[in-house]
C-alpha atoms as a PDB file:
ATOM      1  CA  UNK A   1      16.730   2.397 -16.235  1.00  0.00           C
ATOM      2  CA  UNK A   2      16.314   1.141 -12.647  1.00  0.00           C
ATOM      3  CA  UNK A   3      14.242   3.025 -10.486  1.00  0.00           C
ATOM      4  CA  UNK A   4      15.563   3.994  -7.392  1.00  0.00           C
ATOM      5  CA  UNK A   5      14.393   3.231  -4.236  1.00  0.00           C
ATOM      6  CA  UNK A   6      12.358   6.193  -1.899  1.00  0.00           C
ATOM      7  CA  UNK A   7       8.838   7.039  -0.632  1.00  0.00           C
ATOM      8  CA  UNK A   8       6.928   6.856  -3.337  1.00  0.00           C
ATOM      9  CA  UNK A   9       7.873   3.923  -4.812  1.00  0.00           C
ATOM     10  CA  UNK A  10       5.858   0.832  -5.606  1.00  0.00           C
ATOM     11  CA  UNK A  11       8.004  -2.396  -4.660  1.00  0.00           C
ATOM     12  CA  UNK A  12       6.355  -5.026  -6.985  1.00  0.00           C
ATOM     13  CA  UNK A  13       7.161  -8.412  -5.719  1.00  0.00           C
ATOM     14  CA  UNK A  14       8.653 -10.533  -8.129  1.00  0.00           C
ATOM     15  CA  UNK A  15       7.201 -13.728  -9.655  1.00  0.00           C
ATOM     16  CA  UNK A  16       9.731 -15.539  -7.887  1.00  0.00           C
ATOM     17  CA  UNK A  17       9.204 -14.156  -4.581  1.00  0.00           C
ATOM     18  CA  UNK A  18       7.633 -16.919  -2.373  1.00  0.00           C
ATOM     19  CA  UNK A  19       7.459 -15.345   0.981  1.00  0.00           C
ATOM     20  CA  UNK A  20       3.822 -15.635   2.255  1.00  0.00           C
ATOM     21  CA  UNK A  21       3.975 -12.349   3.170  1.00  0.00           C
ATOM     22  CA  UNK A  22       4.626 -10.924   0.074  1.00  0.00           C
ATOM     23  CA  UNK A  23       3.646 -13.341  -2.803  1.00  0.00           C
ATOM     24  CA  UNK A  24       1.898 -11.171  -6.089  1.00  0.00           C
ATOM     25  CA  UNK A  25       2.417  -7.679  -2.957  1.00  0.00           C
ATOM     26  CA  UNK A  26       2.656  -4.529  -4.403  1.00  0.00           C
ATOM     27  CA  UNK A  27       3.667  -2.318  -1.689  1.00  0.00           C
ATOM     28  CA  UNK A  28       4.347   1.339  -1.527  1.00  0.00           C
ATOM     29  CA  UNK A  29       7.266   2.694  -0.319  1.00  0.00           C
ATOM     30  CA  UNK A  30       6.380   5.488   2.222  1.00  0.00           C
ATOM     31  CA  UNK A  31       9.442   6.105   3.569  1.00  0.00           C
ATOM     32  CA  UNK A  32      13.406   5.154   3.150  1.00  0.00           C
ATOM     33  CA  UNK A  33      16.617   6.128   4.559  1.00  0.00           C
ATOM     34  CA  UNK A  34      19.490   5.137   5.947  1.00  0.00           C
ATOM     35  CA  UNK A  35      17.528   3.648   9.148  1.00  0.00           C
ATOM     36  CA  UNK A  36      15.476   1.483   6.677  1.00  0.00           C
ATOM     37  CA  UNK A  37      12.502   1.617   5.160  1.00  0.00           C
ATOM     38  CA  UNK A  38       8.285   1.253   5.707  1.00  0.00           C
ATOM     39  CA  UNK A  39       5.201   0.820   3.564  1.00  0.00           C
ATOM     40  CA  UNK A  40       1.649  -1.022   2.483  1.00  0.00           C
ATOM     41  CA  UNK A  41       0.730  -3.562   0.468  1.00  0.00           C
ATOM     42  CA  UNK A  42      -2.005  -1.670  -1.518  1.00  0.00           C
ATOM     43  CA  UNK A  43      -3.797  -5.545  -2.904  1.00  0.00           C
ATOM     44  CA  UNK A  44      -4.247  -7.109   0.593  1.00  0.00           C
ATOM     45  CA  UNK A  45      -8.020  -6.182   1.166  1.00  0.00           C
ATOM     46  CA  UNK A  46      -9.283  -8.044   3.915  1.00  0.00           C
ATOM     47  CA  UNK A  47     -12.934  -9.161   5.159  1.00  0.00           C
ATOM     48  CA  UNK A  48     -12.567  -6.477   7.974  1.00  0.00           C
ATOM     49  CA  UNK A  49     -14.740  -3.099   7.774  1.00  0.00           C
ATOM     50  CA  UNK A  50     -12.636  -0.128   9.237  1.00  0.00           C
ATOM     51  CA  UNK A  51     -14.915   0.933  11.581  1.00  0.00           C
ATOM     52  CA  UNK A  52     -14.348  -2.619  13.286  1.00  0.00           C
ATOM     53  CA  UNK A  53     -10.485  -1.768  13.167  1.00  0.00           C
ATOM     54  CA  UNK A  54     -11.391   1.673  14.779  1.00  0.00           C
ATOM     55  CA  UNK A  55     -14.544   1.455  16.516  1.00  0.00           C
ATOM     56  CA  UNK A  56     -13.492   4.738  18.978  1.00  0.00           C
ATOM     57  CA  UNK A  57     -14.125   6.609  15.701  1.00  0.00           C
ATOM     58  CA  UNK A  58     -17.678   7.297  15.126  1.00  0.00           C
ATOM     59  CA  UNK A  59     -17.785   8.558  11.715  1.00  0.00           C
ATOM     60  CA  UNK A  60     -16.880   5.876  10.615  1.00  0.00           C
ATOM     61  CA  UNK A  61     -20.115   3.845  12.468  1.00  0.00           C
ATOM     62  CA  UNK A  62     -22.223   2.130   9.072  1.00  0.00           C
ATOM     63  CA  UNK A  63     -19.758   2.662   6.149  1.00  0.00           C
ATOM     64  CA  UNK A  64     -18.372   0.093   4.101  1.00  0.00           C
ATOM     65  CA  UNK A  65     -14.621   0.925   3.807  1.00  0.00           C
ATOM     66  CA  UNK A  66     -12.924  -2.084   3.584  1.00  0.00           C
ATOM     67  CA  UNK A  67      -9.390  -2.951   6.196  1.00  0.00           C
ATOM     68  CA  UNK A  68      -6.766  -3.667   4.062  1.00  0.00           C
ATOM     69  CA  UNK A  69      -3.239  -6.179   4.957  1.00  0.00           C
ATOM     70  CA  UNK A  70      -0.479  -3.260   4.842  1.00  0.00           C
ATOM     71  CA  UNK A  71       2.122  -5.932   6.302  1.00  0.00           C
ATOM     72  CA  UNK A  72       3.422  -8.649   9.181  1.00  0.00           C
ATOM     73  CA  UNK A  73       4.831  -5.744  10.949  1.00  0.00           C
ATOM     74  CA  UNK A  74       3.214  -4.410  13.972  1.00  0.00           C
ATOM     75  CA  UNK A  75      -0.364  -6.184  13.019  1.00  0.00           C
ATOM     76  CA  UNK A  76      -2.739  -4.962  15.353  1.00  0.00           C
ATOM     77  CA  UNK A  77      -2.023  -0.900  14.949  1.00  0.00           C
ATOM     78  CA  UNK A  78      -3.899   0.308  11.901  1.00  0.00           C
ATOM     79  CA  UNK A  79      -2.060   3.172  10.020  1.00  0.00           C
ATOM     80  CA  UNK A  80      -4.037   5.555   7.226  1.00  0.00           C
ATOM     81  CA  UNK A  81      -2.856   6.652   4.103  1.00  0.00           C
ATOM     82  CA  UNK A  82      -4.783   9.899   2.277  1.00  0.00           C
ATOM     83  CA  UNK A  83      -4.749  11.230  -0.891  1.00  0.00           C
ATOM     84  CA  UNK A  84      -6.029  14.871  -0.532  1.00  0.00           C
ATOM     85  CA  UNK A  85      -5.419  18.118  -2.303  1.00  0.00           C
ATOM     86  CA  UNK A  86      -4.613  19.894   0.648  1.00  0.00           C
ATOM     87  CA  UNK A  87      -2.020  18.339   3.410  1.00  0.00           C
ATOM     88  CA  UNK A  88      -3.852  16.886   6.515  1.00  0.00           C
ATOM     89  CA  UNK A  89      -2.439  17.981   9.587  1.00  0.00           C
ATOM     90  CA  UNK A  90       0.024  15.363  11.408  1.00  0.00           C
ATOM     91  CA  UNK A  91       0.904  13.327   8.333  1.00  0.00           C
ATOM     92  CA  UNK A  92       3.922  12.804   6.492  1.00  0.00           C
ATOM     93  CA  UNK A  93       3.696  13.094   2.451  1.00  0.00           C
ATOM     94  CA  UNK A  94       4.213  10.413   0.551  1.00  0.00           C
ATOM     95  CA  UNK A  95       3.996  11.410  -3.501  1.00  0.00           C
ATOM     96  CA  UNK A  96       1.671  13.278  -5.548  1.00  0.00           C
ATOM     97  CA  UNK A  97      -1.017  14.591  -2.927  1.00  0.00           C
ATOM     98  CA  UNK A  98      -1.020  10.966  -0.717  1.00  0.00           C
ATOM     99  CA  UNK A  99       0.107  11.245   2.746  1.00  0.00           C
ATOM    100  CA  UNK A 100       0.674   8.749   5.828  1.00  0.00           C
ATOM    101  CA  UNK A 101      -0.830   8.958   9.452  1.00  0.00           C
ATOM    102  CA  UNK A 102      -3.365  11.880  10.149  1.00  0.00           C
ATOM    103  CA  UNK A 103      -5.917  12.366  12.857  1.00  0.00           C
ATOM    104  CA  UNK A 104      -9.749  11.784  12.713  1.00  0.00           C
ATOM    105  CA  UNK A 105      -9.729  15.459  11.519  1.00  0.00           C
ATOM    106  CA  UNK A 106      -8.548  14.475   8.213  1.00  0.00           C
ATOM    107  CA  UNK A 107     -10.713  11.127   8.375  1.00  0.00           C
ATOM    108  CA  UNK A 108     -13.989  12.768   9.211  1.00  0.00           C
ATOM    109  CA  UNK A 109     -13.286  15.725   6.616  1.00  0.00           C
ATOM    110  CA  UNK A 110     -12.365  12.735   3.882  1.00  0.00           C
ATOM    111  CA  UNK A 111     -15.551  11.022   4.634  1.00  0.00           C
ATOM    112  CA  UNK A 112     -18.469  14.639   5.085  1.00  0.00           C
ATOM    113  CA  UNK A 113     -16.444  17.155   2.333  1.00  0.00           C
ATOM    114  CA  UNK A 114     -14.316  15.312  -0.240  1.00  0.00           C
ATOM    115  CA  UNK A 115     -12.449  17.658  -1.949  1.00  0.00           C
ATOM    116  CA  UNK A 116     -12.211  16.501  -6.027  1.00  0.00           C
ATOM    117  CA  UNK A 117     -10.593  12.578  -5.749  1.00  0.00           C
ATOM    118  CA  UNK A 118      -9.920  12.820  -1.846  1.00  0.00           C
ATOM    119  CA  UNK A 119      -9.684   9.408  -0.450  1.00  0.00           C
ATOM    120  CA  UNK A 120      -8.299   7.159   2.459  1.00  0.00           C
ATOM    121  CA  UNK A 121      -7.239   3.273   2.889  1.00  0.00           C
ATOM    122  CA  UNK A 122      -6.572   2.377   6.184  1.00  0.00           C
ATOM    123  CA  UNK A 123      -3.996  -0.951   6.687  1.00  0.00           C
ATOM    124  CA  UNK A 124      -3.148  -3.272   9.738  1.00  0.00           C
ATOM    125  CA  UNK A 125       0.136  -3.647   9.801  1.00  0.00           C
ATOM    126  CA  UNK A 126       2.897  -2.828   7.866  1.00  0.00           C
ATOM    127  CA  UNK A 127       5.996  -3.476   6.104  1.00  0.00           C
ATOM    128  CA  UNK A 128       9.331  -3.194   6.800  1.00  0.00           C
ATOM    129  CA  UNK A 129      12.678  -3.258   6.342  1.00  0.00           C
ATOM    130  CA  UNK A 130      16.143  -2.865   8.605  1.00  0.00           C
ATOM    131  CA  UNK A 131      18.993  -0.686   7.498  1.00  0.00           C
ATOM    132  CA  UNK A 132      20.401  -2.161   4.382  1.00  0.00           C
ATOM    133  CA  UNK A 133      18.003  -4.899   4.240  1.00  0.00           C
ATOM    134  CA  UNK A 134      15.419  -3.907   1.552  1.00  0.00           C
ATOM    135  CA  UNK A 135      18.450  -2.848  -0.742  1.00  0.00           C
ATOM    136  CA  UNK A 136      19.336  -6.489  -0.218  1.00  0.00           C
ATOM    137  CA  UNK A 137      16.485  -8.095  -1.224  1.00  0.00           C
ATOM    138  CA  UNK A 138      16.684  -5.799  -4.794  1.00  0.00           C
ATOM    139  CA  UNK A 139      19.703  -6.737  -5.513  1.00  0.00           C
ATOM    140  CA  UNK A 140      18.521 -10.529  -5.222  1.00  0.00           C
ATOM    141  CA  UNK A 141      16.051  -9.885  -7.371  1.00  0.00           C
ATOM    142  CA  UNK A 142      13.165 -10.285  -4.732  1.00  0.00           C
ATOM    143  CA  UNK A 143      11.408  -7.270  -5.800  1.00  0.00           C
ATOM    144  CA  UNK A 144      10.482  -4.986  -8.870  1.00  0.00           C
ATOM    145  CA  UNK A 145      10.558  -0.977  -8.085  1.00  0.00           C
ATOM    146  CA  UNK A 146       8.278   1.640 -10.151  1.00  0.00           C
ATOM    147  CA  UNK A 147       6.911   5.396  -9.813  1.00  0.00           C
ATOM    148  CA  UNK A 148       4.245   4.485  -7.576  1.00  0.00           C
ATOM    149  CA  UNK A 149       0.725   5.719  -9.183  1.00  0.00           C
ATOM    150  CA  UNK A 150      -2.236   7.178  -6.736  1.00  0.00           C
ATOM    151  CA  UNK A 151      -5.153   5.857  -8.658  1.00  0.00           C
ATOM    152  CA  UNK A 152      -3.184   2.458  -8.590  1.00  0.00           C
ATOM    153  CA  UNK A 153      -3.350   3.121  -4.648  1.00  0.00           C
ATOM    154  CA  UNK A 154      -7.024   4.119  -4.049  1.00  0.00           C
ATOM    155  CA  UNK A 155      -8.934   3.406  -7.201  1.00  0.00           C
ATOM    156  CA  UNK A 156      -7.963   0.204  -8.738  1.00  0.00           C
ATOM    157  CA  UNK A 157      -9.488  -3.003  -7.766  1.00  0.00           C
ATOM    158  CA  UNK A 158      -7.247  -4.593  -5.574  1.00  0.00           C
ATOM    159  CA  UNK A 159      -7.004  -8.260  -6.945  1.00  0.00           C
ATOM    160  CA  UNK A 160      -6.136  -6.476 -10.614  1.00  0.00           C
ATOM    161  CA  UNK A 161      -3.160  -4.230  -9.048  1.00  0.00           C
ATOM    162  CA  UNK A 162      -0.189  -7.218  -9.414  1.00  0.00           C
ATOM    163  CA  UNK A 163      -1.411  -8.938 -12.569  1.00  0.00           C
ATOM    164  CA  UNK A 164      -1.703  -5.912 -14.415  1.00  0.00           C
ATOM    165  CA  UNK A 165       1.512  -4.529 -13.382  1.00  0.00           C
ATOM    166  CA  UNK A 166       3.009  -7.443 -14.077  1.00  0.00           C
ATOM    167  CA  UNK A 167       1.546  -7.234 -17.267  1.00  0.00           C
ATOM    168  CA  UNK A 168       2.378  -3.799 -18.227  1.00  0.00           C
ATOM    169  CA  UNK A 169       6.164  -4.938 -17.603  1.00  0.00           C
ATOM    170  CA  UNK A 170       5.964  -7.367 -20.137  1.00  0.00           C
ATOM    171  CA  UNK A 171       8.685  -9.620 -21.395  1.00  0.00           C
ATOM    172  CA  UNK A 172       9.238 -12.127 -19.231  1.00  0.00           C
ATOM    173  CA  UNK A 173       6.788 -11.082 -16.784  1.00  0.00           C
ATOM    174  CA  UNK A 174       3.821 -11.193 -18.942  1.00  0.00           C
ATOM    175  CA  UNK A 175       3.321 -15.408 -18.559  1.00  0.00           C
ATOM    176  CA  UNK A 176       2.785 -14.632 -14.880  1.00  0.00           C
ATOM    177  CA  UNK A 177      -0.049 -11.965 -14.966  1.00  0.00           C
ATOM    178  CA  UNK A 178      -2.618 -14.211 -16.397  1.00  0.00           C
ATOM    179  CA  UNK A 179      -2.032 -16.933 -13.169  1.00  0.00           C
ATOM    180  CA  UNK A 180      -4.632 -17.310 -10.723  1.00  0.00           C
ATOM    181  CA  UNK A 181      -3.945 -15.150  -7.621  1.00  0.00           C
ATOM    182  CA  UNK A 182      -2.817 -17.470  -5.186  1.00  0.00           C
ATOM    183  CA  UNK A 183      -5.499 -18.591  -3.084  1.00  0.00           C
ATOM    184  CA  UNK A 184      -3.508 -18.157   0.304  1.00  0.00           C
ATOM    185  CA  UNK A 185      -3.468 -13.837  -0.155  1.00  0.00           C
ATOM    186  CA  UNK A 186      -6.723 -13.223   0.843  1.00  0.00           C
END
């Protein structure tokens, strides 16, 4: 059974999706409606610390969080995703304890008092969709969609995330998850 599409949601891009953009993405849906849709990539790390991305933050002065791609949308404005086990003021929830936006309230008490698995990824950029337009590109096939999974999200090494999806879907799919990554996502 098809899963249907809303926040939570990981869009796993399709073997035969060749858009640069997307090629071996998984993104999470973190919101959907009738005005369209927005979310990450969750395997586009790149070779940018956070605290260049957000250098008004001092916190975040010395640590080694890494910037990850979240989309071509909007690619200079960085946007946070949390997984906490209580909600962080000004954010919008997600699925199972992960939540979009915040303020460097919920960033500084992520980084001094982590609560349990508390955790953070912050992306430049995002992705999204117009009205109609992501329901499009399932029906064509472009894209794959699944519960989404937090320790897929914050825990699991990056490069890993598509293949072993992929994988895990087997069938068809499985020839695919033991191809390089292509060279041109990172």
């Amino acid at each position: 059974m098809a899963t249907p599409l809303g926040k939570g949601i990981f869009l796993i891009a399709a073997p035969s999706l060749r858009d640069p953009n997307f090629r071996q993405a998984v993104v999470l849906l973190c919101e959907h409606g009738p005005e369209g849709a927005l979310g990450v990539v969750v395997n586009r790390p790149t070779g940018v610390s956070v605290s260049e991305a957000l250098p008004q933050v001092p916190i975040l002065e010395g640590q080694r969080h890494v910037l990850f791609s979240g989309g071509p949308v909007q690619p200079n404005h960085v946007l946070l995703l949390y997984r906490m086990t209580q909600e962080p003021g000004n954010t919008h929830h997600v699925f199972d304890g992960v939540y979009l936006g915040g303020d460097v309230g919920a960033l500084e008490r992520v980084l001094t008092e982590p609560a349990g698995t508390d955790a953070f990824r912050a992306y430049m950029g995002y992705s999204g969709w117009g009205p109609g337009q992501l329901e499009n590109e399932m029906k064509t096939g472009s894209w794959i969609a699944l519960p989404a999974d937090p320790t897929v999200v914050f825990e699991k090494e990056p490069e890993r995330v598509w293949p072993d999806i992929v994988q895990a879907l087997g069938g068809p799919y499985a020839v695919y998850a033991e191809m390089p990554a292509d060279p041109g996502l990172n």
